[in-house]
Protein backbone atom coordinates (compact mmCIF):
# COMPACT_ATOMS: atom_id res chain seq x y z
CA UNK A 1 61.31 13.01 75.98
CA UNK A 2 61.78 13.69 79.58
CA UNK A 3 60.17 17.20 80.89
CA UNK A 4 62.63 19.01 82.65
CA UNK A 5 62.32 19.22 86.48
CA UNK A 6 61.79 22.94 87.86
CA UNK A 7 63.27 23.99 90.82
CA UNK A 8 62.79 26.93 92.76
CA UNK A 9 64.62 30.63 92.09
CA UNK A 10 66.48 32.92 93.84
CA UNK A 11 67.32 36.45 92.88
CA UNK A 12 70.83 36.60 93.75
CA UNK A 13 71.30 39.32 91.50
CA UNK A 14 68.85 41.48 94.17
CA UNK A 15 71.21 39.96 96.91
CA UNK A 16 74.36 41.36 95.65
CA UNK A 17 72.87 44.38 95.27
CA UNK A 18 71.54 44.58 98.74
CA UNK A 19 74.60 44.24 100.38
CA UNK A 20 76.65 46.26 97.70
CA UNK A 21 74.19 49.28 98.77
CA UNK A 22 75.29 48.44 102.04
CA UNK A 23 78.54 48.56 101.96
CA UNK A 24 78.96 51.51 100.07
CA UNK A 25 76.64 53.14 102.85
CA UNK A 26 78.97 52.23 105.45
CA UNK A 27 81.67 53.93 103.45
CA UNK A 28 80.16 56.84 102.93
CA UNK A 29 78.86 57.09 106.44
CA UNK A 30 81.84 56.79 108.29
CA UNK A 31 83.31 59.22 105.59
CA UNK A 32 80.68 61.23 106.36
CA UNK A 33 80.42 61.19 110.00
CA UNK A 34 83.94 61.12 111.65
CA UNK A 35 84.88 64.56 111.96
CA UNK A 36 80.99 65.21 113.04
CA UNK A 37 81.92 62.43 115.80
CA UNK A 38 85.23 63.58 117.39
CA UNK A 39 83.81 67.10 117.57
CA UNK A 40 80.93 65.82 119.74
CA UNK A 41 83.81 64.56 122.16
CA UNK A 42 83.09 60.51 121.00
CA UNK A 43 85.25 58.37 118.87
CA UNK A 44 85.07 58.29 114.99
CA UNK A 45 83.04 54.94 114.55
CA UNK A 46 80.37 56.10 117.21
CA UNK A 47 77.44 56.87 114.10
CA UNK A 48 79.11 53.34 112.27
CA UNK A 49 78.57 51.23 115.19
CA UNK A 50 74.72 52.26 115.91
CA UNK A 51 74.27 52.14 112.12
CA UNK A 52 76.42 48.30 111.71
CA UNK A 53 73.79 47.11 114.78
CA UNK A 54 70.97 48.08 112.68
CA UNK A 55 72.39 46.73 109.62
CA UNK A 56 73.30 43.50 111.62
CA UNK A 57 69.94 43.15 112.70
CA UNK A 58 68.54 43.96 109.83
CA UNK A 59 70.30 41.04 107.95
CA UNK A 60 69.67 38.52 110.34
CA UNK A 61 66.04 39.38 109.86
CA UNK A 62 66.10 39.60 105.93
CA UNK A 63 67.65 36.11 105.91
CA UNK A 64 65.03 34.43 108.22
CA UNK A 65 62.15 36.01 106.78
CA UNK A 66 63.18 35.38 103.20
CA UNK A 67 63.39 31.27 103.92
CA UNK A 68 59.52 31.33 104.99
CA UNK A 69 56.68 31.11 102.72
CA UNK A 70 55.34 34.88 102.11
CA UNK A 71 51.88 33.52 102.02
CA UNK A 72 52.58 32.93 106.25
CA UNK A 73 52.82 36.60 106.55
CA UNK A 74 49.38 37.64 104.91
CA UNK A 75 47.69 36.10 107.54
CA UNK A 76 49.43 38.96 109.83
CA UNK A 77 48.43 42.13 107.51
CA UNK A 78 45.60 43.29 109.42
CA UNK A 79 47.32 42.83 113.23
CA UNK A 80 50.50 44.44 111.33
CA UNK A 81 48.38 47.07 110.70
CA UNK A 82 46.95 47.66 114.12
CA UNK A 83 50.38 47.48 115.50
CA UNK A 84 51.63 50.52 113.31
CA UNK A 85 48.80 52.77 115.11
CA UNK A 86 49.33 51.57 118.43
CA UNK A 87 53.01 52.31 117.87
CA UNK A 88 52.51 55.86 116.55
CA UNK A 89 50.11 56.57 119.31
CA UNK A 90 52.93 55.55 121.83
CA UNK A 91 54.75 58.56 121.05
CA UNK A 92 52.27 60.30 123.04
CA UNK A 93 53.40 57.95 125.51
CA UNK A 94 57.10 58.46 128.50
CA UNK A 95 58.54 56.13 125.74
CA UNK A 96 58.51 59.11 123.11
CA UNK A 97 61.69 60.63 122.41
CA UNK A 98 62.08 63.99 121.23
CA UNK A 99 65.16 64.37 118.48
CA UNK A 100 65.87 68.11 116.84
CA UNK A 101 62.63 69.27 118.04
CA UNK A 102 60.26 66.29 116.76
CA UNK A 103 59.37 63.17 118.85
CA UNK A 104 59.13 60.74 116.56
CA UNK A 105 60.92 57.91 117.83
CA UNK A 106 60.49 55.06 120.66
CA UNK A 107 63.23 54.55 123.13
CA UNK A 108 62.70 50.88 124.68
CA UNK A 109 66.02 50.70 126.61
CA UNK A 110 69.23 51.54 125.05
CA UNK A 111 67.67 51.11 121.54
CA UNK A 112 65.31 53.86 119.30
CA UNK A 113 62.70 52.82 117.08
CA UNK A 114 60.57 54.68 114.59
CA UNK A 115 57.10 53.67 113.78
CA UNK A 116 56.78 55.26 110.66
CA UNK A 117 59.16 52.63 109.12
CA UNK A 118 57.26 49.59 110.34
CA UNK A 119 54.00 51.38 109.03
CA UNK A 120 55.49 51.20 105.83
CA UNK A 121 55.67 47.61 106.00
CA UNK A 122 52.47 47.24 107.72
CA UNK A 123 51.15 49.26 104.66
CA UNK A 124 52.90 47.20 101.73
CA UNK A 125 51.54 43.74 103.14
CA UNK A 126 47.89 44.89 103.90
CA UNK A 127 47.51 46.55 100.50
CA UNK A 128 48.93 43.63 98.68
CA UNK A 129 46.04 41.19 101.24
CA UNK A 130 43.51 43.78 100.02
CA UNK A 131 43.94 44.15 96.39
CA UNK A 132 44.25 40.47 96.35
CA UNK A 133 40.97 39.75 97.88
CA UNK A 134 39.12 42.32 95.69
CA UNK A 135 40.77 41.98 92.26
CA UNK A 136 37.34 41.33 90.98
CA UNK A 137 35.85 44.81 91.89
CA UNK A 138 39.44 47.16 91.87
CA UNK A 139 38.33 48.89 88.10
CA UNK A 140 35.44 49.85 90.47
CA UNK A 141 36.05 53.56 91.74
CA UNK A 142 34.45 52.78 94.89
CA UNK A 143 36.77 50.04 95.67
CA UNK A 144 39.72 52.55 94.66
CA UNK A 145 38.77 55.23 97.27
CA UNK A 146 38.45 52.45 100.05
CA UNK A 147 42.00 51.20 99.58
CA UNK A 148 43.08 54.45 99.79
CA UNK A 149 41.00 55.07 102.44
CA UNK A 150 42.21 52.40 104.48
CA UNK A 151 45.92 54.68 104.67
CA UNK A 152 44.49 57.63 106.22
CA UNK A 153 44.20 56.94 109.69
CA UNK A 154 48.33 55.92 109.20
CA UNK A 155 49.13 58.73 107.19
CA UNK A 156 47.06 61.50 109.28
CA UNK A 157 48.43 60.33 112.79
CA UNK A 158 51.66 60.13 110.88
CA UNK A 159 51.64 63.98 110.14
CA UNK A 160 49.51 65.14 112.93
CA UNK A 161 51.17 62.84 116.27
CA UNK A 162 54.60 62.31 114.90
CA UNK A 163 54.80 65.97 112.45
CA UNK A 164 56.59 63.57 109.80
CA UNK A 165 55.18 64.41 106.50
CA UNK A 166 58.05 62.90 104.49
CA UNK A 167 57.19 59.74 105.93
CA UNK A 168 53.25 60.18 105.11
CA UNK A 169 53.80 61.07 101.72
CA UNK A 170 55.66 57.74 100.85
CA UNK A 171 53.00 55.76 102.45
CA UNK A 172 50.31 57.40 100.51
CA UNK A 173 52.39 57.20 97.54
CA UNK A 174 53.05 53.48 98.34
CA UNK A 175 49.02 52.65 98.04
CA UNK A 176 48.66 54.85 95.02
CA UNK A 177 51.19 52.95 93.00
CA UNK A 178 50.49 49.69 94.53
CA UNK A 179 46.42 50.31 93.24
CA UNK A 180 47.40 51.97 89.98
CA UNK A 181 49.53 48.61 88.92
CA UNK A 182 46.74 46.68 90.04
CA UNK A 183 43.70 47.97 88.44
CA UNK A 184 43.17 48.82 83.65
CA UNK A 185 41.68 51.85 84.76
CA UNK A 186 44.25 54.55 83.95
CA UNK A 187 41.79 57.19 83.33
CA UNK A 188 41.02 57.93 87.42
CA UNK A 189 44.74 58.74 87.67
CA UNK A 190 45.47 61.08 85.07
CA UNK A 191 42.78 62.67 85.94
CA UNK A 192 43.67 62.76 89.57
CA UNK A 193 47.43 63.79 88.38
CA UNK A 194 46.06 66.41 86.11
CA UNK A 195 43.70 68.52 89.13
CA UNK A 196 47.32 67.86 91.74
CA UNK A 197 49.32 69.75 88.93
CA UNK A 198 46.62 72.43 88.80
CA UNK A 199 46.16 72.21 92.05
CA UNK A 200 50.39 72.89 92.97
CA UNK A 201 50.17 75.21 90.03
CA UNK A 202 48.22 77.67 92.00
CA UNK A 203 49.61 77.13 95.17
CA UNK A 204 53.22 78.04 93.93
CA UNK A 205 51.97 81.05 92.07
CA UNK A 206 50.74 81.99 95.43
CA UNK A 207 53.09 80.73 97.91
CA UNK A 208 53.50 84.28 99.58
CA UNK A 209 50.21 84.74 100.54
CA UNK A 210 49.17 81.63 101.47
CA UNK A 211 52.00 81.56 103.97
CA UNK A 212 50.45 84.03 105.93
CA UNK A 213 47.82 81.98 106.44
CA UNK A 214 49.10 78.70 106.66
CA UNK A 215 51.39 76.76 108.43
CA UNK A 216 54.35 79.10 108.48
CA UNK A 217 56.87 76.12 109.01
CA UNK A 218 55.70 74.31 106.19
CA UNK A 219 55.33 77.50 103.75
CA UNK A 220 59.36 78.94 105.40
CA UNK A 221 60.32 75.71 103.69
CA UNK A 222 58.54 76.11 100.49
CA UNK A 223 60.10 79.63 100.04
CA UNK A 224 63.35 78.58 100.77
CA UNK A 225 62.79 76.22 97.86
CA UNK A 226 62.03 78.83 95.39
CA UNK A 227 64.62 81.43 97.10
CA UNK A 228 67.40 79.69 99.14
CA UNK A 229 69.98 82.46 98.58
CA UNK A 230 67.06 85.24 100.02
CA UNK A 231 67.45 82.97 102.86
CA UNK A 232 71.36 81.84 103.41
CA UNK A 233 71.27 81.78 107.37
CA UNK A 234 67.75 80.31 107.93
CA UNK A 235 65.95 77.50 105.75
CA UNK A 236 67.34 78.12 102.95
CA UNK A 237 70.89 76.97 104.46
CA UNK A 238 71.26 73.71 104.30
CA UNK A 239 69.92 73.07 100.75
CA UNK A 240 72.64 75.98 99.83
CA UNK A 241 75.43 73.81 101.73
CA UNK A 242 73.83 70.75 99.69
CA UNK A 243 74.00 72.67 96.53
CA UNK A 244 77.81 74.03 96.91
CA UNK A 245 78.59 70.26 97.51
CA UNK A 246 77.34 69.30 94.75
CA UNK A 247 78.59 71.88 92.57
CA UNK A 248 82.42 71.60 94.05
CA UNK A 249 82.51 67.90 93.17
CA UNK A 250 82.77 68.34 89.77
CA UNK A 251 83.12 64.92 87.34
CA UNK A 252 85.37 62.66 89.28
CA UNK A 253 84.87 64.44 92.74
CA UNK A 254 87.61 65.49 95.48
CA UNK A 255 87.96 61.76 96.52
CA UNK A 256 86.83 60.04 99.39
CA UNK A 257 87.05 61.67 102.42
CA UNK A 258 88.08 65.39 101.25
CA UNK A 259 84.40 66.82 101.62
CA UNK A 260 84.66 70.45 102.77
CA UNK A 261 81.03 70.80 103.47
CA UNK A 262 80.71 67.82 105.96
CA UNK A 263 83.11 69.61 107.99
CA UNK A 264 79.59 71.63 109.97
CA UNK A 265 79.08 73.21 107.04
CA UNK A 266 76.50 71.21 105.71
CA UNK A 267 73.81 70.25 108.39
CA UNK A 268 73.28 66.59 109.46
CA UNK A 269 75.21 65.27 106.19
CA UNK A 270 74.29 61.77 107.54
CA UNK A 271 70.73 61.75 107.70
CA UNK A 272 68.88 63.49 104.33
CA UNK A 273 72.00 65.20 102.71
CA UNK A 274 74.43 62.34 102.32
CA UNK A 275 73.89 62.47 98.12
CA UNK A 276 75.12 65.86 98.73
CA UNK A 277 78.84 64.10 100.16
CA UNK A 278 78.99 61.38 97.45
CA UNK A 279 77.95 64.31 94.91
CA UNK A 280 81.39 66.35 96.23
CA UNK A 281 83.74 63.11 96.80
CA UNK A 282 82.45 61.54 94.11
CA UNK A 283 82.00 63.76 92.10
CA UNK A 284 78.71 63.27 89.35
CA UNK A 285 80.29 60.22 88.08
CA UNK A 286 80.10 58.62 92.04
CA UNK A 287 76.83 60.00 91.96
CA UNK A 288 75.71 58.51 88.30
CA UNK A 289 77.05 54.69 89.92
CA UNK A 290 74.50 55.28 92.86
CA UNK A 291 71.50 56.04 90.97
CA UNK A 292 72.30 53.04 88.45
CA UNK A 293 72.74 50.63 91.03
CA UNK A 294 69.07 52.03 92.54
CA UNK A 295 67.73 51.44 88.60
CA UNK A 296 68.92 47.94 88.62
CA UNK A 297 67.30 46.93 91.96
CA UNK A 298 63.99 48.74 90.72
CA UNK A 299 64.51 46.33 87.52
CA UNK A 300 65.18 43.02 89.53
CA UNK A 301 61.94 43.69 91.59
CA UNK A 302 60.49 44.18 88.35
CA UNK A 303 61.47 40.75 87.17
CA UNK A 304 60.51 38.86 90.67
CA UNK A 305 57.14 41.02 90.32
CA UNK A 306 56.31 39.60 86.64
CA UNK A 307 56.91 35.95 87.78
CA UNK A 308 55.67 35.95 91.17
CA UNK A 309 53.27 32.64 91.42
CA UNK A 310 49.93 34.51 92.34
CA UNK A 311 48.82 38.15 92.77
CA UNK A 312 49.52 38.59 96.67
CA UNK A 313 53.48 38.20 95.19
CA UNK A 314 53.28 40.31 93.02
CA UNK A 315 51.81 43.25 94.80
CA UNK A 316 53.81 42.65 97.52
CA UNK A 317 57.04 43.26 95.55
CA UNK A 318 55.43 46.26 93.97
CA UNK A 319 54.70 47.98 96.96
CA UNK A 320 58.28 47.42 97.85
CA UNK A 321 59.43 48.60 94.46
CA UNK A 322 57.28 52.04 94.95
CA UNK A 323 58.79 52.62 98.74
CA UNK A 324 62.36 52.41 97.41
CA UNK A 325 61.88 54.07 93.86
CA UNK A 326 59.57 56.99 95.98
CA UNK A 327 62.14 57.27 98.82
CA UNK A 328 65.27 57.57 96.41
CA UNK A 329 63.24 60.11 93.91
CA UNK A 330 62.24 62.62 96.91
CA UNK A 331 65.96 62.09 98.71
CA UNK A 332 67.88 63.29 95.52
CA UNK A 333 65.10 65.86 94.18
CA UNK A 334 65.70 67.46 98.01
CA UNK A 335 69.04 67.25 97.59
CA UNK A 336 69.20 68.72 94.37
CA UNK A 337 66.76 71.77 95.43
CA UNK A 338 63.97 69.98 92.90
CA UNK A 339 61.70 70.10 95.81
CA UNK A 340 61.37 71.36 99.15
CA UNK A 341 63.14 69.51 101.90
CA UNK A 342 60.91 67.05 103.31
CA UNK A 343 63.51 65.40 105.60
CA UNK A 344 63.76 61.66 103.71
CA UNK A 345 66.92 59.31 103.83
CA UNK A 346 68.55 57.82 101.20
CA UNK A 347 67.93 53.71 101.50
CA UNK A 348 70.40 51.70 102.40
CA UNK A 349 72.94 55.02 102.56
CA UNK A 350 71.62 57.63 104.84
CA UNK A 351 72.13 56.74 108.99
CA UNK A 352 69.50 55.01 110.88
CA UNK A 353 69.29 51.82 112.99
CA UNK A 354 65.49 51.54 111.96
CA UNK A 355 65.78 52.07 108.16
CA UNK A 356 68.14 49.74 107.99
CA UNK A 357 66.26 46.95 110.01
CA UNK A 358 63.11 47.95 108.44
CA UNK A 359 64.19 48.08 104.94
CA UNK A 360 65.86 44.83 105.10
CA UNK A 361 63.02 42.95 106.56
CA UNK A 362 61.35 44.30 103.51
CA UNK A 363 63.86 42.53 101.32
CA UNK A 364 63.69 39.67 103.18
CA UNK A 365 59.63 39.78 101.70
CA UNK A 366 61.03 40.49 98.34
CA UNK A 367 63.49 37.64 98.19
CA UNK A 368 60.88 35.37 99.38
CA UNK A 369 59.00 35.91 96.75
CA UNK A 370 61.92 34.95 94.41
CA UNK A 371 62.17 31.40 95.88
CA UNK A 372 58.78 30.24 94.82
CA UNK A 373 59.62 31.27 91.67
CA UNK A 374 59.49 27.92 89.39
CA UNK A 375 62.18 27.85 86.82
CA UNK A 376 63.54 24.82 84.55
């Protein structure tokens, strides 16, 4: 009897839900962003049209890189990795541009670009090189804290050049994950988990004083976590806006379109607070859809993950896995006052040219993977 012939996989299933993600962002954006448009004196489509280049862009680049072998881009993880600092240190540079008081993008021409989002990648494919070159030694603690390691200079010029701690936190929280998959030894990490509660424990219990120590910026946004209404016309306003949108929505919502609080209530709906929109047009039923359709592309990278054909696959997918399922987990806990507002976008949703491109090209990793999946 005749063994039947494999051929190679592709996860259409992640596919569909790529561009279902996007579509629905586009939706919600121009929803979202019309009014906000034509009272800036420019025509309603003026946010769509920057976002569709980045999406267009971002497509073209997901197809191409998902047709080449992702072993051809290990080869690049340490020069990736380089070009992520040089980038963030350009900030410094004329080609910094400032945005709502923080400079934390590149303008080269007509176009914006934020390093942060190619560190992410940078990050993903030279944790995935590293862990697969010392598989042997990662139960070791040593090797643990030198992975780890390896983030800091990205994550500290991250928070310290660019003042974007959102985007810090995901890349730590990226190696973390990608390390705690990789290596039996559970113990370091509870243990580690265990001394951060304790640690945010105390902290909370003594938020007031330590803000008059600290950095007051950071600690004004802390307390208008734990009292936004104490605060209605400073920090504390937006996530009140976010939380009456929320609340009006109801079930079923007030249908596209009909948000009250996108109307300059509700600061920069199209950036971090966009949940907050499809929570009030929506309604928690819109809002139930979106965080389902996030669950099933965690669950298809989980699939290409646990039939990738060698290690450097599957950590690659995994530390694409954490930056979406960390990304979506801080945008709606912000959203939803569960934390204080950190500033992070909802993928594939929230506006931005260099998400968009930066995400997809991530996907286009992801996908790759897929195809050398063997299958009969």
């Amino acid at each position: 009897m005749k063994q039947a012939k494999k051929r190679n996989y592709y996860d259409y299933s992640l596919f569909f839900i790529i561009i279902f993600l996007l579509c629905f962002g586009v939706i919600m954006l121009y929803s979202t962003t019309s009014y906000q448009a034509q009272m800036q004196g420019q025509t309603t489509t003026q946010y769509l049209k920057s976002h569709l280049l980045g999406i267009g862009i971002g497509l073209t680049a997901m197809i191409m890189i998902s047709k080449i072998d992702y072993h051809f881009w290990e080869r690049f993880a340490w020069i990736g990795y380089v070009v992520a600092l040089v980038l963030i240190l350009l900030v410094l540079s004329p080609l910094g541009k400032n945005s709502n008081g923080a400079t934390r993008w590149l303008r080269i021409g007509s176009l914006t670009f934020q390093p942060a989002e190619f560190a992410k990648i940078a990050i993903i494919l030279l944790m995935a090189h590293l862990i697969k070159i010392s598989i042997k030694s990662i139960n070791k603690i040593w090797t643990m804290v030198k992975l780890v390691g390896i983030t800091f200079p990205v994550v500290a010029m991250i928070k310290i050049i660019t003042n974007n701690l959102s985007s810090a936190i995901i890349i730590l929280g990226i190696a973390v994950v990608m390390i705690f998959i990789a290596t039996p030894r559970y113990d370091i990490f509870v243990l580690g988990g265990g001394v951060g509660v304790g640690v945010l424990a105390i902290f909370l219990l003594n938020v007031e004083k330590i803000m008059n120590i600290g950095d007051n910026f950071r600690m004004g946004r802390v307390i208008a976590w734990l009292h936004p209404e104490e605060d209605p016309l400073g920090k504390g306003f937006q996530v009140l806006q976010s939380l009456y949108a929320i609340g009006s929505g109801g079930m079923f919502g007030k249908g596209l379109g009909n948000s009250i609080q996108k109307l300059n209530f509700l600061p920069e709906p199209q950036n971090d607070m966009i949940f907050a929109i499809i929570c009030e047009e929506l309604g928690l039923f819109g809002a139930v859809c979106v965080i389902l359709m996030f669950v099933f592309m965690l669950w298809r990278f989980m699939v290409i993950a646990n039939n990738a054909p060698d290690l450097f696959g599957t950590m690659l997918v995994i530390g694409i896995m954490a930056h979406i399922a960390i990304q979506v987990i801080l945008n709606i806990a912000v959203v939803t006052n569960s934390m204080p507002n950190t500033g992070i976008t909802l993928p594939f949703i929230s506006y931005g040219g260099t998400s968009a491109m930066c995400l997809l090209a991530e996907m286009g990793l992801a996908l790759g993977v897929s195809r050398k999946i063997k299958v009969e």
